[in-house]
N, C-alpha and C. Protein backbone atom coordinates (compact mmCIF):
# COMPACT_ATOMS: atom_id res chain seq x y z
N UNK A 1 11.70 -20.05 19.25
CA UNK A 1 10.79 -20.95 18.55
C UNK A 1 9.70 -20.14 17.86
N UNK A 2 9.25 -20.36 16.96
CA UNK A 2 8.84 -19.55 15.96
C UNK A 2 7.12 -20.19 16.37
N UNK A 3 6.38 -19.30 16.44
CA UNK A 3 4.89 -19.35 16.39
C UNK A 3 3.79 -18.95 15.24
N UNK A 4 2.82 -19.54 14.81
CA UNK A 4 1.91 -19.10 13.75
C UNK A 4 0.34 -19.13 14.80
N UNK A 5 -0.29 -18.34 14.58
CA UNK A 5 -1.60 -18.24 14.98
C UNK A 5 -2.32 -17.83 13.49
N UNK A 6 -3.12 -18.18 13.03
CA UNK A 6 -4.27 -17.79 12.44
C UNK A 6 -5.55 -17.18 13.11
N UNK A 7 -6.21 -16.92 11.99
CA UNK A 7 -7.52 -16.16 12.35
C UNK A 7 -8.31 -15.47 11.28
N UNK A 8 -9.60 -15.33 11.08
CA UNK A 8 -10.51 -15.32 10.37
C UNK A 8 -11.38 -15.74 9.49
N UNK A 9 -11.08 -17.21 10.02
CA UNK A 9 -11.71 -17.88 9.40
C UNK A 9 -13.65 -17.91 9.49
N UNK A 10 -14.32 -18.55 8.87
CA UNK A 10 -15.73 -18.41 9.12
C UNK A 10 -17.05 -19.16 8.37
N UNK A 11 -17.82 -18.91 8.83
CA UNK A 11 -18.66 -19.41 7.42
C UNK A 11 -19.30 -18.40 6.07
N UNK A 12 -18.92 -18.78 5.21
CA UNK A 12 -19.54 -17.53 4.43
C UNK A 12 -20.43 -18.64 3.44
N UNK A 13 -21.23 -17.51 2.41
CA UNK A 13 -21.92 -18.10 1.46
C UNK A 13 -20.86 -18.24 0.18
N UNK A 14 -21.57 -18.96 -0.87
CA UNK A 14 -20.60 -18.93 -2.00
C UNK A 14 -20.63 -17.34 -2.93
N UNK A 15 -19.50 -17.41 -3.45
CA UNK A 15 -19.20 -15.94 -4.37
C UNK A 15 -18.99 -14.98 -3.41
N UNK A 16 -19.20 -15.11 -1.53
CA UNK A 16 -18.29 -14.35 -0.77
C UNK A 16 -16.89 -14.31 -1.28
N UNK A 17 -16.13 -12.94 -0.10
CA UNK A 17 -14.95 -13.32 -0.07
C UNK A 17 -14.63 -13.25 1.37
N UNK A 18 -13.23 -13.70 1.72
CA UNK A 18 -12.91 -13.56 3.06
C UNK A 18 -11.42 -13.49 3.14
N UNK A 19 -10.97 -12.57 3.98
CA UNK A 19 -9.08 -12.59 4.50
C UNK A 19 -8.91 -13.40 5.64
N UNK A 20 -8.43 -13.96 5.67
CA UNK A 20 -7.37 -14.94 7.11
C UNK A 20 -6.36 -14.26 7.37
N UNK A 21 -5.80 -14.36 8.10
CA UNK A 21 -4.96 -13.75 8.81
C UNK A 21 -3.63 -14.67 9.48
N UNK A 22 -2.44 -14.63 10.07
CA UNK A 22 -1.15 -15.17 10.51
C UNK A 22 -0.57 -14.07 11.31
N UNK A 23 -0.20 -14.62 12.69
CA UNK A 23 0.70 -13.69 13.28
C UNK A 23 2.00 -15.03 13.45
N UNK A 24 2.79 -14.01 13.28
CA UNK A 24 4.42 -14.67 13.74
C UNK A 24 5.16 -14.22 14.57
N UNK A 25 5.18 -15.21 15.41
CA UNK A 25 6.12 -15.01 16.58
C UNK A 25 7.24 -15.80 17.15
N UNK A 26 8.35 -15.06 17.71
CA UNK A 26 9.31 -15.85 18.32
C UNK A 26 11.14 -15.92 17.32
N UNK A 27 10.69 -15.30 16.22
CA UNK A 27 12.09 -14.81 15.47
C UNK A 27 11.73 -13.38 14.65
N UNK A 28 12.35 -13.42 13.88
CA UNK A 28 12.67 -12.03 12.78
C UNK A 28 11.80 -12.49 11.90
N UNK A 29 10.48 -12.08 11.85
CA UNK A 29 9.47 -12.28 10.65
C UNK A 29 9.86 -11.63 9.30
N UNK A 30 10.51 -10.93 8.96
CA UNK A 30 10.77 -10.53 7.90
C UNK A 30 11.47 -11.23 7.01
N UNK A 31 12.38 -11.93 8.14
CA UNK A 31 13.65 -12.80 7.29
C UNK A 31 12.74 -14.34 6.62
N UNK A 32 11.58 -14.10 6.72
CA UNK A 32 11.15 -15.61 6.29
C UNK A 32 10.02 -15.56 5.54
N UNK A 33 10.18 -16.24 4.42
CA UNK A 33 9.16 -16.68 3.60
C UNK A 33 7.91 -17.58 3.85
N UNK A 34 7.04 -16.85 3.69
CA UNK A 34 5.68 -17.68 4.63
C UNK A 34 4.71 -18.23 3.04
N UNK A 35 4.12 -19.30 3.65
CA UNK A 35 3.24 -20.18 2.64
C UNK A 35 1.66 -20.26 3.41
N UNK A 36 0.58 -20.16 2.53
CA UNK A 36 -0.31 -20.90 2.90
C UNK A 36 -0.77 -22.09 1.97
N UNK A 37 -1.80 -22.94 2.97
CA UNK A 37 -2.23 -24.46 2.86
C UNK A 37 -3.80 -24.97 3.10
N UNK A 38 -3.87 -25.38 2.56
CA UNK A 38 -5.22 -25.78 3.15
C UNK A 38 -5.11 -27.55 3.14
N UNK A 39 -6.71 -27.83 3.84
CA UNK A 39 -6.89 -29.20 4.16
C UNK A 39 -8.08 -29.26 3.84
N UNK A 40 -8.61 -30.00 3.20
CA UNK A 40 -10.40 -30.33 2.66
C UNK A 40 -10.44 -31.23 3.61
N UNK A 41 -11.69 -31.81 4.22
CA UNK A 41 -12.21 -33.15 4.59
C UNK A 41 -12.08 -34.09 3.43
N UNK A 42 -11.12 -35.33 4.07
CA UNK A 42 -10.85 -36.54 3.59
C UNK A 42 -9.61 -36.13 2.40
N UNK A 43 -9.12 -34.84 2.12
CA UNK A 43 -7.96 -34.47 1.50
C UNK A 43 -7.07 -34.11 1.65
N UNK A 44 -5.74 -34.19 0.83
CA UNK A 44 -4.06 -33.89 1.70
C UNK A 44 -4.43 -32.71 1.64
N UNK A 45 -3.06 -32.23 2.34
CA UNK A 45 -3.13 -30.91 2.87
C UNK A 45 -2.52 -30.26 1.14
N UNK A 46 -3.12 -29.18 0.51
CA UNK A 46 -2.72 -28.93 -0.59
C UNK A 46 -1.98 -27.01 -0.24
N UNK A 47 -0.45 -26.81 -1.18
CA UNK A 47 -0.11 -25.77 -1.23
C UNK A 47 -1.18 -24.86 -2.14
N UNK A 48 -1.12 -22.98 -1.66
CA UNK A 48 -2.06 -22.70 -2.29
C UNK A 48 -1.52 -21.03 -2.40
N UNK A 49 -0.28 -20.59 -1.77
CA UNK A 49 0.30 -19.76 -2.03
C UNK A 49 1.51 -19.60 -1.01
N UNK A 50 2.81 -18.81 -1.67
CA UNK A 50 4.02 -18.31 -1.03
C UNK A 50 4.08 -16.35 -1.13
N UNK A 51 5.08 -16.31 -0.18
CA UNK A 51 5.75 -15.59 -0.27
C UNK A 51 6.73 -14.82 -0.27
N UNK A 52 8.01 -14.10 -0.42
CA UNK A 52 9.13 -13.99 -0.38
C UNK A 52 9.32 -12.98 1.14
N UNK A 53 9.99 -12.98 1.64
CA UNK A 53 10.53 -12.18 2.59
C UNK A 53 10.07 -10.46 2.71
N UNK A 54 10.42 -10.23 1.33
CA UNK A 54 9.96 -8.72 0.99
C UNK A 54 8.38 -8.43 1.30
N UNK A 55 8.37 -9.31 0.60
CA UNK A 55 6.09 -9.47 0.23
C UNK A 55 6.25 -8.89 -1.10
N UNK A 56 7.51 -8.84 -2.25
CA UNK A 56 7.81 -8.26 -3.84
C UNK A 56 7.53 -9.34 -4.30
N UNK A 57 7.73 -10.59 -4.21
CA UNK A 57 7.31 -11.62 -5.28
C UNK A 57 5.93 -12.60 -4.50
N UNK A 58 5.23 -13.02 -4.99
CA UNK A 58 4.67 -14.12 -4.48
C UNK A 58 4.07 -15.42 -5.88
N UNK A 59 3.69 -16.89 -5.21
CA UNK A 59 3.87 -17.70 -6.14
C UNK A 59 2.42 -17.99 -5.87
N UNK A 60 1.55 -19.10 -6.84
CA UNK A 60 0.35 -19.67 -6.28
C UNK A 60 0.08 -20.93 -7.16
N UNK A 61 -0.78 -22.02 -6.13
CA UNK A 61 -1.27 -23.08 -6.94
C UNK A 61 -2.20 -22.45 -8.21
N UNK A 62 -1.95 -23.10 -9.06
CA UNK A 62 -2.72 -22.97 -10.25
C UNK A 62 -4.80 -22.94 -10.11
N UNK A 63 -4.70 -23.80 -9.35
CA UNK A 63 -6.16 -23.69 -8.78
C UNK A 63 -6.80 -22.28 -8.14
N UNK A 64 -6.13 -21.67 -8.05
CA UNK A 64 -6.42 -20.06 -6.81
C UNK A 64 -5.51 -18.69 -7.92
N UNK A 65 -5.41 -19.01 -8.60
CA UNK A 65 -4.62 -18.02 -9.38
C UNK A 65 -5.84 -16.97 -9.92
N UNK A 66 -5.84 -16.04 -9.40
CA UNK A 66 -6.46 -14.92 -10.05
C UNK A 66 -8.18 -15.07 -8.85
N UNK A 67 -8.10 -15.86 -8.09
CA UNK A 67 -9.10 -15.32 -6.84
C UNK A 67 -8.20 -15.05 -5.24
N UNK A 68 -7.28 -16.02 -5.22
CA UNK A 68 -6.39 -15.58 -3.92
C UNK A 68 -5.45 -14.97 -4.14
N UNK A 69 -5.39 -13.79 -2.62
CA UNK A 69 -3.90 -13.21 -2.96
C UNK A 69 -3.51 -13.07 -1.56
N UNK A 70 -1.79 -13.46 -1.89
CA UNK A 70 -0.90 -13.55 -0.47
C UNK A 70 -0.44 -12.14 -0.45
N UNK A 71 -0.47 -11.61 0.69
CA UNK A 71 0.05 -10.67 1.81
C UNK A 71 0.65 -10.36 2.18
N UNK A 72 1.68 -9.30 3.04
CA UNK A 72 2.19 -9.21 4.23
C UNK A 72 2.72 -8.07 5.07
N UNK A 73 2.70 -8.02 5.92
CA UNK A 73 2.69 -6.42 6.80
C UNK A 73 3.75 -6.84 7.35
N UNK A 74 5.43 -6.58 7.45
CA UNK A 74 6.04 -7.19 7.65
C UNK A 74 6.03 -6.40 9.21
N UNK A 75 5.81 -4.77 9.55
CA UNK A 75 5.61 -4.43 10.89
C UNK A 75 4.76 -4.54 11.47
N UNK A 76 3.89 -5.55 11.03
CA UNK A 76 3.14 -6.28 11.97
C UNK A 76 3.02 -7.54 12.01
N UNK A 77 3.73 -8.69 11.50
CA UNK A 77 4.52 -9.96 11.50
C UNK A 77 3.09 -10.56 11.40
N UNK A 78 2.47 -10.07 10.63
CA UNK A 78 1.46 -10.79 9.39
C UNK A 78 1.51 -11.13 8.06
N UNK A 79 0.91 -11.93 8.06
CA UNK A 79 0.81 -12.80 6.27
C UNK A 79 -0.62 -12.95 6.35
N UNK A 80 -1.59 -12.60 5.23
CA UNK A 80 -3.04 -12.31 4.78
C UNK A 80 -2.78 -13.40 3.71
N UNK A 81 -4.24 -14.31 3.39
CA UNK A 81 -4.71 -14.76 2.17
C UNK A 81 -5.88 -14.35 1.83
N UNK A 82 -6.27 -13.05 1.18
CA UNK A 82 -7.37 -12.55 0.57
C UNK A 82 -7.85 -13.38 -0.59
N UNK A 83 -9.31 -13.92 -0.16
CA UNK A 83 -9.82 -14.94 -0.99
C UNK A 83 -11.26 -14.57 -1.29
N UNK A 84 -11.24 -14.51 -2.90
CA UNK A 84 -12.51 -13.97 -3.60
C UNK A 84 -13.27 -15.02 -4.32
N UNK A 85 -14.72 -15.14 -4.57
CA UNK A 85 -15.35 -15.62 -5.52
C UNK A 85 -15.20 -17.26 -4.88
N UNK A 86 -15.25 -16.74 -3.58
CA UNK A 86 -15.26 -18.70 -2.74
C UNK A 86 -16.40 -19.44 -3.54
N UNK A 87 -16.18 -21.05 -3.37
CA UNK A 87 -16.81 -22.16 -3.91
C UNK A 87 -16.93 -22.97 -2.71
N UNK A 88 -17.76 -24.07 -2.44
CA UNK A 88 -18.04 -24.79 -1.89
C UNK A 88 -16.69 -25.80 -1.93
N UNK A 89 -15.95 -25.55 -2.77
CA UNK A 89 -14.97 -26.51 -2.65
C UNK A 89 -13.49 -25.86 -1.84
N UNK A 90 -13.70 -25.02 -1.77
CA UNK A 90 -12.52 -23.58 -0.91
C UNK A 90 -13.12 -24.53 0.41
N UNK A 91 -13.57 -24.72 1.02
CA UNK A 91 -14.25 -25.26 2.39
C UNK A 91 -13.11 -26.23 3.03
N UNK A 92 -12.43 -25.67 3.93
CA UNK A 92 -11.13 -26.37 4.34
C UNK A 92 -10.71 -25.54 5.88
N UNK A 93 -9.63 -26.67 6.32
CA UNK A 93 -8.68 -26.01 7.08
C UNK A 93 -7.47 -24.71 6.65
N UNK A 94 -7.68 -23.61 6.69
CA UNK A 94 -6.61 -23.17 6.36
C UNK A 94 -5.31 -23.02 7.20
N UNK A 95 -3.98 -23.14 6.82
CA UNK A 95 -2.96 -22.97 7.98
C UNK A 95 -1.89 -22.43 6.67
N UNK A 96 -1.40 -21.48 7.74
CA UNK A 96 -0.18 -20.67 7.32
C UNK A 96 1.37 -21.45 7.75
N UNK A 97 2.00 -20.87 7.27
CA UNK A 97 3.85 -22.00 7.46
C UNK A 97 4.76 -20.94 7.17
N UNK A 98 5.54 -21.37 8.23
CA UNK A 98 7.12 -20.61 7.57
C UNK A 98 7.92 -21.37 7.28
N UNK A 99 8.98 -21.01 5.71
CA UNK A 99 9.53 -21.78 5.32
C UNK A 99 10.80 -22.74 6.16
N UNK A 100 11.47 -23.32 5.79
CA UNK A 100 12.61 -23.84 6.42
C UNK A 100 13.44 -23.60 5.33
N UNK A 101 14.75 -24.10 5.90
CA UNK A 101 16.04 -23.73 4.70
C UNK A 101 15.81 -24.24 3.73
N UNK A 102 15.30 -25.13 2.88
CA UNK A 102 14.82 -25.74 1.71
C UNK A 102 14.55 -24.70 0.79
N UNK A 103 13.70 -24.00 1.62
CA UNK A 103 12.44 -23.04 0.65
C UNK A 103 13.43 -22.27 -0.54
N UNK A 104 13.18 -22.16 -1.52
CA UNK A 104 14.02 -21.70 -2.51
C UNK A 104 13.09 -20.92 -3.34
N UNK A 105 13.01 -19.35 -3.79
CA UNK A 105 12.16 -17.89 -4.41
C UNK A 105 12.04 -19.02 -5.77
N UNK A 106 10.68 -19.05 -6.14
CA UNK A 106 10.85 -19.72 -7.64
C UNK A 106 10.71 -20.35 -8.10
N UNK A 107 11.36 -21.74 -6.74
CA UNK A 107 12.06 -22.56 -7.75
C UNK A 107 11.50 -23.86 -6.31
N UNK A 108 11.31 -23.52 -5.21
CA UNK A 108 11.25 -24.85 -4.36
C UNK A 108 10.15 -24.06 -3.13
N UNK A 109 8.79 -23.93 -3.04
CA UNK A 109 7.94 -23.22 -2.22
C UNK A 109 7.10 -23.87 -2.29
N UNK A 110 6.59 -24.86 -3.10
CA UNK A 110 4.85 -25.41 -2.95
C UNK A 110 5.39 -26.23 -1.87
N UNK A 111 6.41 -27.42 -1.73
CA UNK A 111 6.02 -28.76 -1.17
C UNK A 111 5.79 -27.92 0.31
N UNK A 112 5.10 -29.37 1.38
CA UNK A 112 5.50 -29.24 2.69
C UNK A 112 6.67 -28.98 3.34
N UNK A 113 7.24 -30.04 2.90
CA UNK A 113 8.77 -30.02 3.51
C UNK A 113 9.46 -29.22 3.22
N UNK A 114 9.02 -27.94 2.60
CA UNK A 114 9.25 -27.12 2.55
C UNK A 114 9.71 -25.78 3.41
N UNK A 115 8.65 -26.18 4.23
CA UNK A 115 8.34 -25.13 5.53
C UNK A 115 8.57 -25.92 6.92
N UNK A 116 9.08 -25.41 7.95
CA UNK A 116 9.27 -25.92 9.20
C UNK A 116 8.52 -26.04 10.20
N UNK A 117 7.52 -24.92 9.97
CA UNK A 117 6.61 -24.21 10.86
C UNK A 117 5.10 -24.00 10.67
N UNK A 118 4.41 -24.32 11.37
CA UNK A 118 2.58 -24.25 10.81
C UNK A 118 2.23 -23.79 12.35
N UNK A 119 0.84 -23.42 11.60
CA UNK A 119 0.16 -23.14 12.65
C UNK A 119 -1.31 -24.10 13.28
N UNK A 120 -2.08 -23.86 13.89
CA UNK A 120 -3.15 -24.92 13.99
C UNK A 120 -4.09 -24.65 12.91
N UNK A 121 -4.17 -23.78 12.41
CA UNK A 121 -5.22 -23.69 11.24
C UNK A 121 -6.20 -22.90 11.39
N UNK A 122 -7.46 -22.25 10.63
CA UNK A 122 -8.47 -21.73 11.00
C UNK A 122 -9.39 -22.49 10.07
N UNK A 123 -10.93 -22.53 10.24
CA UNK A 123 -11.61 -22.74 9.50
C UNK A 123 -12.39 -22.29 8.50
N UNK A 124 -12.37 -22.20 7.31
CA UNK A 124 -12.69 -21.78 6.52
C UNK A 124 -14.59 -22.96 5.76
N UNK A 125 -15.57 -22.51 6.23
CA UNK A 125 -16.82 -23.11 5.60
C UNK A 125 -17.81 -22.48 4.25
N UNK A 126 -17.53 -22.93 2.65
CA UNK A 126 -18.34 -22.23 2.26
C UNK A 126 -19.59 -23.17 1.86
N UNK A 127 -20.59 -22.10 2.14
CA UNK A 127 -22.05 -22.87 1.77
C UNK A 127 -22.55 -22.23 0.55
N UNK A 128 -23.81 -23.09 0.32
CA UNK A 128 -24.32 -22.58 -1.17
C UNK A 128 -25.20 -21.99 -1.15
């Protein structure tokens, strides 16, 4: 059974940056394409980046393109979301996922149902 833990989440000010962190446990982390997600207060849970198995390709919501970047240390069965130039609106749950058979390089990685696997999340608070 496959495990996600997060970590590093925090409070920062705005125009900080901050990395989160994912450990995976319980299969072959390499063989799987990992996503992160977030959750605002009172908002769905929104996709906000993938990644391929390798850590050679990765995809991102249009909203985070060119301040977040996905990760991964595959010998150390981590996935990173390095996040720059935070806003008060970045202020969420973050949680990491591994895909399920769905997940398709390209072409099928934003949705949920995408992924099989989450973790509990970390918190992410930015202030002004």
């Amino acid at each position: 059974q496959v495990q996600l833990v997060e970590s590093g989440g925090g409070l920062v000010q705005a125009g900080d940056s901050l990395r989160v962190s994912c450990v995976f446990s319980g299969r072959t982390f390499s063989s799987y394409p990992m996503g992160w997600f977030r959750q605002g207060p009172g908002k769905e849970r929104e996709f906000l980046a993938a990644i391929n198995p390798s850590g050679h390709r990765a995809f991102y919501a249009n909203s985070v393109v060119g301040r977040f970047t996905i990760s991964r240390d595959n010998a150390k069965n981590t996935v990173y979301l390095q996040m720059n130039r935070l806003n008060r609106e970045d202020t969420a749950v973050y949680y990491c996922a591994a895909a399920g058979p769905e997940w398709e390089e390209g072409l099928y990685y934003s949705p949920r149902n995408a992924y099989d696997y989450w973790g509990q999340g970390t918190q992410v608070t930015v202030s002004s």
